[in-house]
N, C-alpha and C. Protein backbone atom coordinates (compact mmCIF):
# COMPACT_ATOMS: atom_id res chain seq x y z
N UNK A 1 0.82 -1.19 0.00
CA UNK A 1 0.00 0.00 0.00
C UNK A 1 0.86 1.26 0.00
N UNK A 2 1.93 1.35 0.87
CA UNK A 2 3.15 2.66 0.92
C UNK A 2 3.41 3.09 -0.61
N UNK A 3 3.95 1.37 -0.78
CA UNK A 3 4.45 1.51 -2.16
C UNK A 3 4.12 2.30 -3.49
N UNK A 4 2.59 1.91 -3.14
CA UNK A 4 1.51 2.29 -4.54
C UNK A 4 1.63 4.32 -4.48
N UNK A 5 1.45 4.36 -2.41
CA UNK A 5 1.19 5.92 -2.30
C UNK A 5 2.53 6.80 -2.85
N UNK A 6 4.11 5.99 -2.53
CA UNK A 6 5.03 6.27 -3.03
C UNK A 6 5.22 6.62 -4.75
N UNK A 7 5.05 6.17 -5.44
CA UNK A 7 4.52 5.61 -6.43
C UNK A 7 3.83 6.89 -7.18
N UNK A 8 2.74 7.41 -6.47
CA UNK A 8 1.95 8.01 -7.39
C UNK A 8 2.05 9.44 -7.01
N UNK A 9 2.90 9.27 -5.72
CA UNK A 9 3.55 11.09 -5.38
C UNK A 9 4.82 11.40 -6.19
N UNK A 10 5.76 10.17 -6.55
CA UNK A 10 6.38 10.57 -7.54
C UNK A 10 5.96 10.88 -9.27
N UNK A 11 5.28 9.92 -9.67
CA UNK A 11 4.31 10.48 -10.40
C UNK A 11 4.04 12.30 -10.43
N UNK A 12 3.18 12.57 -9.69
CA UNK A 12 2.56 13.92 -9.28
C UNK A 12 3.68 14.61 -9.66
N UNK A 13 5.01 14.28 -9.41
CA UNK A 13 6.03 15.35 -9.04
C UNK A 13 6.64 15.80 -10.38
N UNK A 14 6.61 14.74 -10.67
CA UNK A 14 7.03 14.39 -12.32
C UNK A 14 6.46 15.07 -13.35
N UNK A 15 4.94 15.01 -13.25
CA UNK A 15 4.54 16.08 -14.53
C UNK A 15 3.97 17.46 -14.06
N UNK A 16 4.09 18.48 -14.76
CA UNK A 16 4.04 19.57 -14.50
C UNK A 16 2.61 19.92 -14.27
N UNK A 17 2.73 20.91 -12.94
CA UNK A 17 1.22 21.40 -13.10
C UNK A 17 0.43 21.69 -14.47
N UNK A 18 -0.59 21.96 -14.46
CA UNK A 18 -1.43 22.20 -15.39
C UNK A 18 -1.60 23.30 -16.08
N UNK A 19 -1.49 24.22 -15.06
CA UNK A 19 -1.87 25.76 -15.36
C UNK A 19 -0.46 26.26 -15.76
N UNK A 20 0.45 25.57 -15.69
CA UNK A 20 1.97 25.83 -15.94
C UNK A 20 2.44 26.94 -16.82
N UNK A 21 3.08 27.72 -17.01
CA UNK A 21 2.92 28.55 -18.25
C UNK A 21 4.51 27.97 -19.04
N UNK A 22 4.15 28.19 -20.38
CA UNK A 22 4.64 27.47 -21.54
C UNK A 22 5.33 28.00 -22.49
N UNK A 23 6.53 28.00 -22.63
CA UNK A 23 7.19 28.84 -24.20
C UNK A 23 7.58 28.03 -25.18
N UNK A 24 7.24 28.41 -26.56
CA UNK A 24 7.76 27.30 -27.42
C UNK A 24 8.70 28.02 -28.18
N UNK A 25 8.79 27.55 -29.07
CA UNK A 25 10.02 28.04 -30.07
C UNK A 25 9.06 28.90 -31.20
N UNK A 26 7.92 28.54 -31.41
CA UNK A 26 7.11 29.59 -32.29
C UNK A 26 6.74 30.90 -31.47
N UNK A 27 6.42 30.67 -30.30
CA UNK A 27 6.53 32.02 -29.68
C UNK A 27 7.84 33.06 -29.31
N UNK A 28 9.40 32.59 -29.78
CA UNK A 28 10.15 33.52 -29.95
C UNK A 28 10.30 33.55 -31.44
N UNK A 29 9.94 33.11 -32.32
CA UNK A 29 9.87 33.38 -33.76
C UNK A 29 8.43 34.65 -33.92
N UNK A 30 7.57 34.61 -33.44
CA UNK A 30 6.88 35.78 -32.95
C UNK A 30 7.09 37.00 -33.13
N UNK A 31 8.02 36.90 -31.94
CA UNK A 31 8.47 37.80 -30.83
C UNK A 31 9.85 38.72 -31.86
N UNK A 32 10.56 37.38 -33.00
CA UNK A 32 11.66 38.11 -33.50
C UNK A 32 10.69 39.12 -34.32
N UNK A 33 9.41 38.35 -35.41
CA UNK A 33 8.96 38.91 -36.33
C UNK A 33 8.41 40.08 -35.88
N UNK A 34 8.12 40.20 -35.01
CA UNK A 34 7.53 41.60 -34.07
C UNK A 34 8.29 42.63 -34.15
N UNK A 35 9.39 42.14 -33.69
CA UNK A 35 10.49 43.42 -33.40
C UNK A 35 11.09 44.15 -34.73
N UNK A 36 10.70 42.94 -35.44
CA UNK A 36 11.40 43.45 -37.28
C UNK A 36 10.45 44.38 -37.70
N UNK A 37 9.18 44.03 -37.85
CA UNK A 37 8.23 44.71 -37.84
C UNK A 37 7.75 46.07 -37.46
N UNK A 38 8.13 46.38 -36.40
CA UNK A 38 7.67 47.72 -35.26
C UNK A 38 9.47 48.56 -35.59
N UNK A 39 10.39 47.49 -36.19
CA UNK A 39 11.58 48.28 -36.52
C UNK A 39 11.32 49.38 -37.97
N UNK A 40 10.90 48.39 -38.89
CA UNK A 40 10.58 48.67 -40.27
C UNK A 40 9.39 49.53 -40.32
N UNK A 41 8.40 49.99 -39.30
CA UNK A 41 7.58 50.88 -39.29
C UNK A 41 8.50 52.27 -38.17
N UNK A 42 9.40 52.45 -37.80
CA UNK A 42 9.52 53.37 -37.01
C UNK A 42 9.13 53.24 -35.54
N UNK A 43 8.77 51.97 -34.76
CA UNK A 43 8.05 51.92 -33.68
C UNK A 43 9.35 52.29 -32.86
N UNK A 44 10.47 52.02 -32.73
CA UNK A 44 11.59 52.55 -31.72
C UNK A 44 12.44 53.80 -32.18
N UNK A 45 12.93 54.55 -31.17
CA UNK A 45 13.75 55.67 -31.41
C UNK A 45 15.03 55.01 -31.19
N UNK A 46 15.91 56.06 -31.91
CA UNK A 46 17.24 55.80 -32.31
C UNK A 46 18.12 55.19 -30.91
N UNK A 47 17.89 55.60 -29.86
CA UNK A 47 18.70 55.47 -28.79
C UNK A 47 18.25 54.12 -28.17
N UNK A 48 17.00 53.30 -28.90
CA UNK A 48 16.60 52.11 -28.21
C UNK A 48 16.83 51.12 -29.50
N UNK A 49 17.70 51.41 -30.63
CA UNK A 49 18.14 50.52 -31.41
C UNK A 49 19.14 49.51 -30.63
N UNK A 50 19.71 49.81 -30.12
CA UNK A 50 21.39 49.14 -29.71
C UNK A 50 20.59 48.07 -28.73
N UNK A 51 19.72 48.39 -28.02
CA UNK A 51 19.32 46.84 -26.98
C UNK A 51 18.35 46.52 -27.60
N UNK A 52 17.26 46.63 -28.34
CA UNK A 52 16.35 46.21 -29.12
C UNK A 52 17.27 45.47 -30.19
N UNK A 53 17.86 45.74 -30.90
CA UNK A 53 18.78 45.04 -31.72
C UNK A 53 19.52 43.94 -31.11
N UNK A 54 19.54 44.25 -29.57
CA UNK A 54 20.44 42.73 -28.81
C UNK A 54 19.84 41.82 -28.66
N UNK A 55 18.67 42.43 -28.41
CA UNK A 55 17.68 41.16 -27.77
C UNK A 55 17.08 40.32 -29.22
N UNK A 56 16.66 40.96 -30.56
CA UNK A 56 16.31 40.60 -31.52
C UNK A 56 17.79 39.66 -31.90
N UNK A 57 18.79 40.06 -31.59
CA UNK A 57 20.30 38.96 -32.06
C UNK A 57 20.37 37.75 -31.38
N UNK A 58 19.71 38.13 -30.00
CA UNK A 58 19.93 36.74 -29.24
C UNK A 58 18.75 35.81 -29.03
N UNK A 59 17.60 36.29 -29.74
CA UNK A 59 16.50 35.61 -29.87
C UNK A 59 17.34 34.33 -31.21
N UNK A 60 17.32 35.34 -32.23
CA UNK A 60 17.54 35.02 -33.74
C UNK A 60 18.79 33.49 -33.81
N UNK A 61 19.38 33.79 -32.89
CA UNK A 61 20.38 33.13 -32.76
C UNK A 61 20.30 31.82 -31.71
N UNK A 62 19.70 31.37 -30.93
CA UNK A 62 18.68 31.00 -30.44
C UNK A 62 18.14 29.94 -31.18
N UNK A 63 17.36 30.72 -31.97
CA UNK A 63 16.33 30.13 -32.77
C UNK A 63 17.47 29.22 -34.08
N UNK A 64 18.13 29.77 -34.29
CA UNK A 64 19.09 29.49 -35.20
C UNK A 64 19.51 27.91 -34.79
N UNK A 65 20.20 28.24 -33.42
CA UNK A 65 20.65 27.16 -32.53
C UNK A 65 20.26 25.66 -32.81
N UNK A 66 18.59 26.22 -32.39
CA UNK A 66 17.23 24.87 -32.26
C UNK A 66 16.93 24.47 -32.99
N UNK A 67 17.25 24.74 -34.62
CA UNK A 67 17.13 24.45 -35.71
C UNK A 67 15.14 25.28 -36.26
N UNK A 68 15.08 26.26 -34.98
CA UNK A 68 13.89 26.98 -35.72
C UNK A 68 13.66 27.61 -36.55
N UNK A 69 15.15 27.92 -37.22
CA UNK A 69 15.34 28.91 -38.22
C UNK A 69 16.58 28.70 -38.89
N UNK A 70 16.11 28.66 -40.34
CA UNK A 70 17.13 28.74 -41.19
C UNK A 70 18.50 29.83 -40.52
N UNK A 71 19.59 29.46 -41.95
CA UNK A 71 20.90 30.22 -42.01
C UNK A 71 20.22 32.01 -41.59
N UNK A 72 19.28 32.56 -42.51
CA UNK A 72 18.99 33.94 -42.83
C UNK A 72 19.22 34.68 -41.77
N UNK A 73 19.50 36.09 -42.12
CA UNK A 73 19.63 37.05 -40.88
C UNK A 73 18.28 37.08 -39.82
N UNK A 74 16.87 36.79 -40.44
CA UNK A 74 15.96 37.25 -39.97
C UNK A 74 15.02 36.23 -40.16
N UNK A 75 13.91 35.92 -39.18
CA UNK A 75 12.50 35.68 -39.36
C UNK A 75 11.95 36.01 -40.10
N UNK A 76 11.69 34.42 -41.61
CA UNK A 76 10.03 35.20 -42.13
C UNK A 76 9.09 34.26 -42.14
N UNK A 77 7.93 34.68 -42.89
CA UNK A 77 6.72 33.87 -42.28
C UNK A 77 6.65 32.54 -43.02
N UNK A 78 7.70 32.02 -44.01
CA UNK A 78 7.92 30.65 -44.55
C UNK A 78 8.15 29.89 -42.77
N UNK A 79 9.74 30.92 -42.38
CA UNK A 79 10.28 29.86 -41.40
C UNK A 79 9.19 29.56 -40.08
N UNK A 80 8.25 31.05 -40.04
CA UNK A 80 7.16 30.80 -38.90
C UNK A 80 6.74 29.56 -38.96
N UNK A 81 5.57 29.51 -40.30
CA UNK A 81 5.03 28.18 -40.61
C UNK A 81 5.86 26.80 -40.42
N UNK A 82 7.10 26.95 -40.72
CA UNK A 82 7.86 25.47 -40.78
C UNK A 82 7.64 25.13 -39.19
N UNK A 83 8.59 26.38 -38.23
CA UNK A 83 8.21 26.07 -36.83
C UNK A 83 7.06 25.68 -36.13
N UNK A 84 5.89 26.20 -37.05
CA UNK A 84 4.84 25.92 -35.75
C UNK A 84 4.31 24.41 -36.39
N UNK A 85 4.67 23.93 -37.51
CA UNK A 85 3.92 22.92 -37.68
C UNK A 85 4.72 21.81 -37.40
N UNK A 86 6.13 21.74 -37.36
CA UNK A 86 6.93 21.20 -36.46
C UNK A 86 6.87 20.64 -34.91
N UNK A 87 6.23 21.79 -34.23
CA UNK A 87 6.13 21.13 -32.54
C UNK A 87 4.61 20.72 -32.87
């Protein structure tokens, strides 16, 4: 009887709550296409290029890593699609 209770608390422990919150690899492919986006419209001023540009490098690269994204400098919506139908 221990055994079984042993057993099914490791279980429990093992899979993640439910309500858990979740990141995938299509949600920083997103997140790059976003930033390209709001770049190519003017959404940042000049003095918030240099860390907006870091964080878009280390997403990109990243993604590069995981095989979410091709060689290219940038996110487009071919590589979106490949990623999300992938996971």
């Amino acid at each position: 009887m221990q055994e079984q209770a042993t057993q099914e608390t490791q279980t429990e422990q093992a899979a993640p709550p439910e309500n858990a919150v979740q990141l995938q690899l299509s949600d920083l492919v997103v997140c790059a296409q976003a930033i390209q986006l709001a770049s190519q419209r003017g959404a940042f001023r000049a003095d918030e290029f240099t860390q907006i540009g870091g964080v878009f490098d280390r997403i990109t690269t990243f993604l590069r890593a995981s095989g979410a994204l091709g060689s290219s400098s940038a996110p487009t919506s071919d590589e979106t699609v490949a990623s999300t139908t992938a996971e």
